[in-house]
N, C-alpha and C. Protein backbone atom coordinates (compact mmCIF):
# COMPACT_ATOMS: atom_id res chain seq x y z
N UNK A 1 142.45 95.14 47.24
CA UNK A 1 142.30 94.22 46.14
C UNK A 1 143.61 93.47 45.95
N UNK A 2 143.40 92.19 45.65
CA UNK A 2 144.27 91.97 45.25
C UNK A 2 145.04 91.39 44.19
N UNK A 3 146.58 91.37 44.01
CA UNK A 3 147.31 91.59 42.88
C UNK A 3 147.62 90.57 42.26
N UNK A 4 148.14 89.53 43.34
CA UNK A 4 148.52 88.50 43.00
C UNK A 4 148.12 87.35 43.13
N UNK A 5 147.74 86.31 42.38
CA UNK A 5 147.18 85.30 42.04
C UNK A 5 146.90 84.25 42.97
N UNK A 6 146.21 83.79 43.65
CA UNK A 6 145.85 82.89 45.10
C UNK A 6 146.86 81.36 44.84
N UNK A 7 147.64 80.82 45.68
CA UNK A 7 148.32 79.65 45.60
C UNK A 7 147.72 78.50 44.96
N UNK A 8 148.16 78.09 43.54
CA UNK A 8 147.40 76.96 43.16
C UNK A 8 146.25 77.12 42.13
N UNK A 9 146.39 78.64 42.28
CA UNK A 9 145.17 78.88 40.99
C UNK A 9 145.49 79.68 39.83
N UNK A 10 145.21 79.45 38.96
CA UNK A 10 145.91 79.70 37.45
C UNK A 10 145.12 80.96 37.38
N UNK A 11 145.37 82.22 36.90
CA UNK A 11 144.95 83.66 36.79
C UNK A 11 144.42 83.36 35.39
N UNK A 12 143.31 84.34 35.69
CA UNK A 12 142.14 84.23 34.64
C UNK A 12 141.94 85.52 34.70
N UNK A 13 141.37 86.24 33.28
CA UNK A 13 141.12 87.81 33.37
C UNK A 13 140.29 88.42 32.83
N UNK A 14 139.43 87.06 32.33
CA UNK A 14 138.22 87.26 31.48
C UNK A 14 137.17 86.13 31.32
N UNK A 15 136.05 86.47 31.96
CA UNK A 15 135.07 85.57 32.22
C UNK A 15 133.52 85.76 30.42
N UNK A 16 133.76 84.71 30.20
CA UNK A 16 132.05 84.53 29.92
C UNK A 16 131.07 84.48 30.54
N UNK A 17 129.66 84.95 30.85
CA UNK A 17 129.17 84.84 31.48
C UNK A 17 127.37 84.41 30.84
N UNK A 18 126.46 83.60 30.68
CA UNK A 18 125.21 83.49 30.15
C UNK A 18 124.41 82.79 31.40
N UNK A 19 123.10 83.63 31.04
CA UNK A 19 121.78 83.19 31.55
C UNK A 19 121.11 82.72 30.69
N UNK A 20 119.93 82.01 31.49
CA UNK A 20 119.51 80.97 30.76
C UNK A 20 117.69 80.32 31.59
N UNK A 21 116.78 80.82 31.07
CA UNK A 21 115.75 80.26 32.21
C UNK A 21 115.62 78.85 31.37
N UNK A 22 115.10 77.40 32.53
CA UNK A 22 115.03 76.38 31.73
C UNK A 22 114.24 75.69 32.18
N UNK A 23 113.06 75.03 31.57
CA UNK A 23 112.27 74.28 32.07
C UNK A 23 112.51 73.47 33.14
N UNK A 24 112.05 73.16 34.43
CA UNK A 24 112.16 72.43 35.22
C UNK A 24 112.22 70.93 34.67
N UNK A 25 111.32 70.93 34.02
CA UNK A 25 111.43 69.07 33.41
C UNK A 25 112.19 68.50 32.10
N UNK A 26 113.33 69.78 32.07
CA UNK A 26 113.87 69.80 31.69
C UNK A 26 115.54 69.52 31.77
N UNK A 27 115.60 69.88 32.71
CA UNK A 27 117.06 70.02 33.87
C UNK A 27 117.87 69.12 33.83
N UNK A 28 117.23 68.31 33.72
CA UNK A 28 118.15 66.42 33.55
C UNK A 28 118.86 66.32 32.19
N UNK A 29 118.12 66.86 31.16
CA UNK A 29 118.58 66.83 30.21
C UNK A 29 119.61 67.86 29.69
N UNK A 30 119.41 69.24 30.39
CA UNK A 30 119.86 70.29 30.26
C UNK A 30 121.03 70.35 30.49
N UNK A 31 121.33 70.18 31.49
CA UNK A 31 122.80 69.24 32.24
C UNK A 31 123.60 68.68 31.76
N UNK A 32 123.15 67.40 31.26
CA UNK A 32 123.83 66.90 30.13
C UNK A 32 124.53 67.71 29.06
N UNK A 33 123.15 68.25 28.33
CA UNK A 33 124.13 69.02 27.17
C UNK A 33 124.50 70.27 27.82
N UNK A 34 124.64 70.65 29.09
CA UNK A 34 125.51 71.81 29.12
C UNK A 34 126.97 71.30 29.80
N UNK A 35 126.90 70.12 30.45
CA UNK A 35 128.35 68.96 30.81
C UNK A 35 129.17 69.05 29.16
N UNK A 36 128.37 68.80 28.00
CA UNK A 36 129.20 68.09 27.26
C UNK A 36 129.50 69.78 26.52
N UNK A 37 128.64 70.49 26.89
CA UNK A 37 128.99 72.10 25.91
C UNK A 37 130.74 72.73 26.85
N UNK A 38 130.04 72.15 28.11
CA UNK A 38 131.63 72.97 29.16
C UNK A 38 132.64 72.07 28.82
N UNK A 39 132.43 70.50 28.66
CA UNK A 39 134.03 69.94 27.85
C UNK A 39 134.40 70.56 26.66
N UNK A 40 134.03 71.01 25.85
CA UNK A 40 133.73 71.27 24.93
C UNK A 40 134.89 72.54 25.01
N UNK A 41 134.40 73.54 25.71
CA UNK A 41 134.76 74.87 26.06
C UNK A 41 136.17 74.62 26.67
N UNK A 42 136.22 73.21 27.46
CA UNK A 42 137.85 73.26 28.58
C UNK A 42 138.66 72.75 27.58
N UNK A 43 137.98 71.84 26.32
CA UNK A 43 138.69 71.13 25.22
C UNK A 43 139.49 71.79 24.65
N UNK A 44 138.95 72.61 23.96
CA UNK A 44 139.46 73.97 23.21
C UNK A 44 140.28 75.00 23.98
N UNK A 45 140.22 74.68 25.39
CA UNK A 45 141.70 75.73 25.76
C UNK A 45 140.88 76.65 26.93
N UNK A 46 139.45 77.28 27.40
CA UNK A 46 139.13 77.80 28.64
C UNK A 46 139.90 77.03 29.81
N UNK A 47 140.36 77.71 30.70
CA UNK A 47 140.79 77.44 32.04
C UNK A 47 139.87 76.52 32.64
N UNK A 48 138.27 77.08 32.75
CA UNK A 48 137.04 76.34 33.42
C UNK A 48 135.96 76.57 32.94
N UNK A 49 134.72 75.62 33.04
CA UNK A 49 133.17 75.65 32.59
C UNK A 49 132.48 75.43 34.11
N UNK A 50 132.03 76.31 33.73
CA UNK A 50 130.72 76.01 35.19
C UNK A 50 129.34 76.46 35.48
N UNK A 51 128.38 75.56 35.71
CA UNK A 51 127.03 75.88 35.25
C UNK A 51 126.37 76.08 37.01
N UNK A 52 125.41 76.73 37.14
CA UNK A 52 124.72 76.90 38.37
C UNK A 52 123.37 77.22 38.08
N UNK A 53 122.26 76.18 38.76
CA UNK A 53 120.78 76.26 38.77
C UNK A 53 120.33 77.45 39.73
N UNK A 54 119.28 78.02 40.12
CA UNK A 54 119.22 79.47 41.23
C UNK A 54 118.56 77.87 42.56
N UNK A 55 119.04 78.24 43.55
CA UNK A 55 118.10 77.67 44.50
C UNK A 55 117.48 77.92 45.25
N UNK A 56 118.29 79.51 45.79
CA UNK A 56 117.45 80.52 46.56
C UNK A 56 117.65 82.06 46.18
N UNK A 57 115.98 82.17 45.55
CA UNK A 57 115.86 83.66 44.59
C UNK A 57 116.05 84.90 46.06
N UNK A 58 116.73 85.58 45.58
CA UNK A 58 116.74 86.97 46.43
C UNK A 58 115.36 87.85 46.23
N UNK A 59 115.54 88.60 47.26
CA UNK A 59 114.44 89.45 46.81
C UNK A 59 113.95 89.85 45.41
N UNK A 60 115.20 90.62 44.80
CA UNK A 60 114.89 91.01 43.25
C UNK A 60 115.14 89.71 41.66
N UNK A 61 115.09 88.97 42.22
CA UNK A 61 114.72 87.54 41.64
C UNK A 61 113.63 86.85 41.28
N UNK A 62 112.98 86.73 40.63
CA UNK A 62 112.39 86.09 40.63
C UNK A 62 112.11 84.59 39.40
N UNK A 63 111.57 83.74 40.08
CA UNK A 63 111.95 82.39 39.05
C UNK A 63 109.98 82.52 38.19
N UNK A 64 110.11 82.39 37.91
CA UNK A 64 108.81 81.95 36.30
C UNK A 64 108.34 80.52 36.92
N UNK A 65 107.31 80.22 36.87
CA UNK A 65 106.60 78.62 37.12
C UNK A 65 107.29 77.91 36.47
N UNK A 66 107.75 76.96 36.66
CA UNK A 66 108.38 75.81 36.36
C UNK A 66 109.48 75.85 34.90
N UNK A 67 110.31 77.12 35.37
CA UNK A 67 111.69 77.34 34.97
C UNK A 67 112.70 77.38 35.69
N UNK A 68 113.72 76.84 35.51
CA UNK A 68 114.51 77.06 36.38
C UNK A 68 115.88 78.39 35.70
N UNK A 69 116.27 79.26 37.01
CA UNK A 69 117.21 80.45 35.95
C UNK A 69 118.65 79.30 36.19
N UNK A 70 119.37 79.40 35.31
CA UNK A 70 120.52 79.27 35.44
C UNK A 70 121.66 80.09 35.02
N UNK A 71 122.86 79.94 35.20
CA UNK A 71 124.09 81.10 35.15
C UNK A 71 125.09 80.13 34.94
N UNK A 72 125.68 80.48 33.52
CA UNK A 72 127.47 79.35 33.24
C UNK A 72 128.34 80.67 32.92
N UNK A 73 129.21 79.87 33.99
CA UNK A 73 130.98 80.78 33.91
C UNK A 73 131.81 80.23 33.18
N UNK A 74 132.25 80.60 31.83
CA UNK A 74 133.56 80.06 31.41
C UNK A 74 134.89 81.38 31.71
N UNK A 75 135.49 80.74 32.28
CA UNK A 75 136.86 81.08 32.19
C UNK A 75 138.34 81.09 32.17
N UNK A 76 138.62 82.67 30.95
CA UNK A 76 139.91 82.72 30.14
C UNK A 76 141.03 83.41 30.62
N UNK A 77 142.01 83.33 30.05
CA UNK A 77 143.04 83.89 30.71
C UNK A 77 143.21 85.07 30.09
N UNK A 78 142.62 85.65 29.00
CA UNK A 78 142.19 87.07 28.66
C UNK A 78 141.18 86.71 27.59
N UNK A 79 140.74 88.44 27.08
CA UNK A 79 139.66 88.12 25.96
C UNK A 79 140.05 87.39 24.60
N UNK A 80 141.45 87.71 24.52
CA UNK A 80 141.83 87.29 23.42
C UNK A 80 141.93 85.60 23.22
N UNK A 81 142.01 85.13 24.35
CA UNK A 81 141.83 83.51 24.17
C UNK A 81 140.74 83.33 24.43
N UNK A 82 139.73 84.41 24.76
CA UNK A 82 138.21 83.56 24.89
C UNK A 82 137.81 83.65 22.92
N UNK A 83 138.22 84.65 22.30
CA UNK A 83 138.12 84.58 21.36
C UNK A 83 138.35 83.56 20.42
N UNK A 84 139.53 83.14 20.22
CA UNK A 84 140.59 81.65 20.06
C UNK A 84 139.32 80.62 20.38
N UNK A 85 139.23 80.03 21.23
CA UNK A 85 138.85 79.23 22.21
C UNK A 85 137.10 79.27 21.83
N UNK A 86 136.49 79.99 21.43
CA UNK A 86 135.04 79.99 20.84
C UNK A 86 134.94 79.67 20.01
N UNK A 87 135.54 80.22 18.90
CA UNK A 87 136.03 80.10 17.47
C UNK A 87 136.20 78.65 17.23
N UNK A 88 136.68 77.66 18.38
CA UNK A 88 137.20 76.70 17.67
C UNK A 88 136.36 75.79 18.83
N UNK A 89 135.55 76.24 19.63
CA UNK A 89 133.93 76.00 20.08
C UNK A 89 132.97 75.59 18.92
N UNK A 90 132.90 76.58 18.17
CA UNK A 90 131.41 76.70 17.62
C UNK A 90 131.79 75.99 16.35
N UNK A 91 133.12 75.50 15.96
CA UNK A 91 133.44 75.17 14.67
C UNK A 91 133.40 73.88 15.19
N UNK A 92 133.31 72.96 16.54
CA UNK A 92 133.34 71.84 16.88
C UNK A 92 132.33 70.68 16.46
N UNK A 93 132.64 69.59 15.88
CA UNK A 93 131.56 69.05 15.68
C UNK A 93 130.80 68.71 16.35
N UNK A 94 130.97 68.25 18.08
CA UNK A 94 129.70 67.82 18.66
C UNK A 94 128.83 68.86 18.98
N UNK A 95 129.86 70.01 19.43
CA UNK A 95 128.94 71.16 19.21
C UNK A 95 127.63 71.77 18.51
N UNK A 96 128.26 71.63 16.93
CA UNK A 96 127.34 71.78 16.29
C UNK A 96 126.01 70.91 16.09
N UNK A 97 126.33 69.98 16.22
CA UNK A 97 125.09 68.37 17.01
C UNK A 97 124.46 69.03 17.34
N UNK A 98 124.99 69.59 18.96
CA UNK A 98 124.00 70.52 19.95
C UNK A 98 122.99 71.30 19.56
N UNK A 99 123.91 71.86 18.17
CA UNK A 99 123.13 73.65 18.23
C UNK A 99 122.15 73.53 17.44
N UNK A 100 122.17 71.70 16.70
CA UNK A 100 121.65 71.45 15.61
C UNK A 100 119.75 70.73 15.97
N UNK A 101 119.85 70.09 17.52
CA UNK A 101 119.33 69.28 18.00
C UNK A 101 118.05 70.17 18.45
N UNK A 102 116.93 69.54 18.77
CA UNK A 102 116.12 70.41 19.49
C UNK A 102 116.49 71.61 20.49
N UNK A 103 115.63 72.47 20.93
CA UNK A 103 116.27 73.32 21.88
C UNK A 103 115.38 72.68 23.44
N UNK A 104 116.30 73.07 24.39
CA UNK A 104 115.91 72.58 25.28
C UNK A 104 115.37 73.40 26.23
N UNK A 105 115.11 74.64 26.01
CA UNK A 105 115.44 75.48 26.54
C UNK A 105 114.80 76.66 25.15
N UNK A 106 114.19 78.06 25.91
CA UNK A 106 113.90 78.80 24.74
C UNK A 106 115.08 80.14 24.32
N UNK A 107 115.62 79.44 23.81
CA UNK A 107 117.44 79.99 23.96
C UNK A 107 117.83 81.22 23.49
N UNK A 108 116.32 82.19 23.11
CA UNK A 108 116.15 83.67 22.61
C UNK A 108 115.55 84.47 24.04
N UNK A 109 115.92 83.87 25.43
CA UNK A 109 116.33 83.70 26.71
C UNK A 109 117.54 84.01 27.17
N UNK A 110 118.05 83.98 25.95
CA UNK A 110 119.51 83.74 26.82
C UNK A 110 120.28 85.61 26.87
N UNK A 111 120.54 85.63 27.88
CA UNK A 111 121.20 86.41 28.39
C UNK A 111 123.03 86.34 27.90
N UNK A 112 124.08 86.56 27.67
CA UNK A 112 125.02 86.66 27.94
C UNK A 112 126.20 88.03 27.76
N UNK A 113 127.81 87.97 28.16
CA UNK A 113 128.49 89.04 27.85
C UNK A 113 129.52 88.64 28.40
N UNK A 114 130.63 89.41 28.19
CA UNK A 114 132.15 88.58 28.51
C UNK A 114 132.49 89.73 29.44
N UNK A 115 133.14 89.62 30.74
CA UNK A 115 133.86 90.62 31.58
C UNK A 115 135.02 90.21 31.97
N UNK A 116 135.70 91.57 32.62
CA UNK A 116 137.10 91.63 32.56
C UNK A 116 136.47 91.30 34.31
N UNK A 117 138.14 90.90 34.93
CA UNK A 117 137.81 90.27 36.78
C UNK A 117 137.77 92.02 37.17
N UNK A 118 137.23 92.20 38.32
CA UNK A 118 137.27 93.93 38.80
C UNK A 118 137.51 93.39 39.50
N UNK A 119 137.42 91.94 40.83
CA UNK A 119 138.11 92.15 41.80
C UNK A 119 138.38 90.82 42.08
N UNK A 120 139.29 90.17 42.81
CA UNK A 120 139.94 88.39 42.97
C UNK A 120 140.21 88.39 43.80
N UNK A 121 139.58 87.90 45.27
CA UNK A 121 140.20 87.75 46.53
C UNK A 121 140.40 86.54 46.75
């Protein structure tokens, strides 16, 4: 494993992590507000936002008719700034727009939890 930090990349030691199944005819839109939720997140001080649609389910996967799963990584440079850094997320005004706006998505779906890195190659 290793110790020390790869050339060029800023050490991070604590990831957010949420799932998310989302309507297929939905996605276009979804995008959007999850683009403007990850500025949002890099605004306030996360290292990175990053969202991923599934494209190819593994065996123990499986996708729902016309949902798509998705998975967003934010990451901090420990828990304690993911803490910081949410806090002043959810107190954001466009944010709250978001949380305020239709759902796009059935968002009592959502999966998430914060982990520490176990391994960084």
């Amino acid at each position: 494993m290793s110790s020390a930090p790869r050339a060029g990349l800023m050490t991070m030691s604590y990831v957010d992590i949420y799932t998310l199944p989302v309507p297929q005819d939905a996605l276009d839109d979804y995008r959007a507000q999850a683009s403007a939720f990850g500025a949002a997140v890099v605004r306030h001080g996360a290292q990175r936002y990053r969202e991923f649609a599934l494209d190819e389910p593994g065996d123990n996967i499986t996708a729902e008719a016309g949902l798509v799963p998705t998975v967003a990584v934010a990451e901090f440079a420990s828990k304690e700034q993911r803490d910081t850094v949410m806090a002043g997320v959810m107190d954001d005004p466009e944010v709250k727009a978001m949380t305020g706006a239709e759902a796009l998505a059935d968002m009592s779906r959502m999966a998430f939890g914060g982990y520490t890195v176990l391994v960084d190659e």
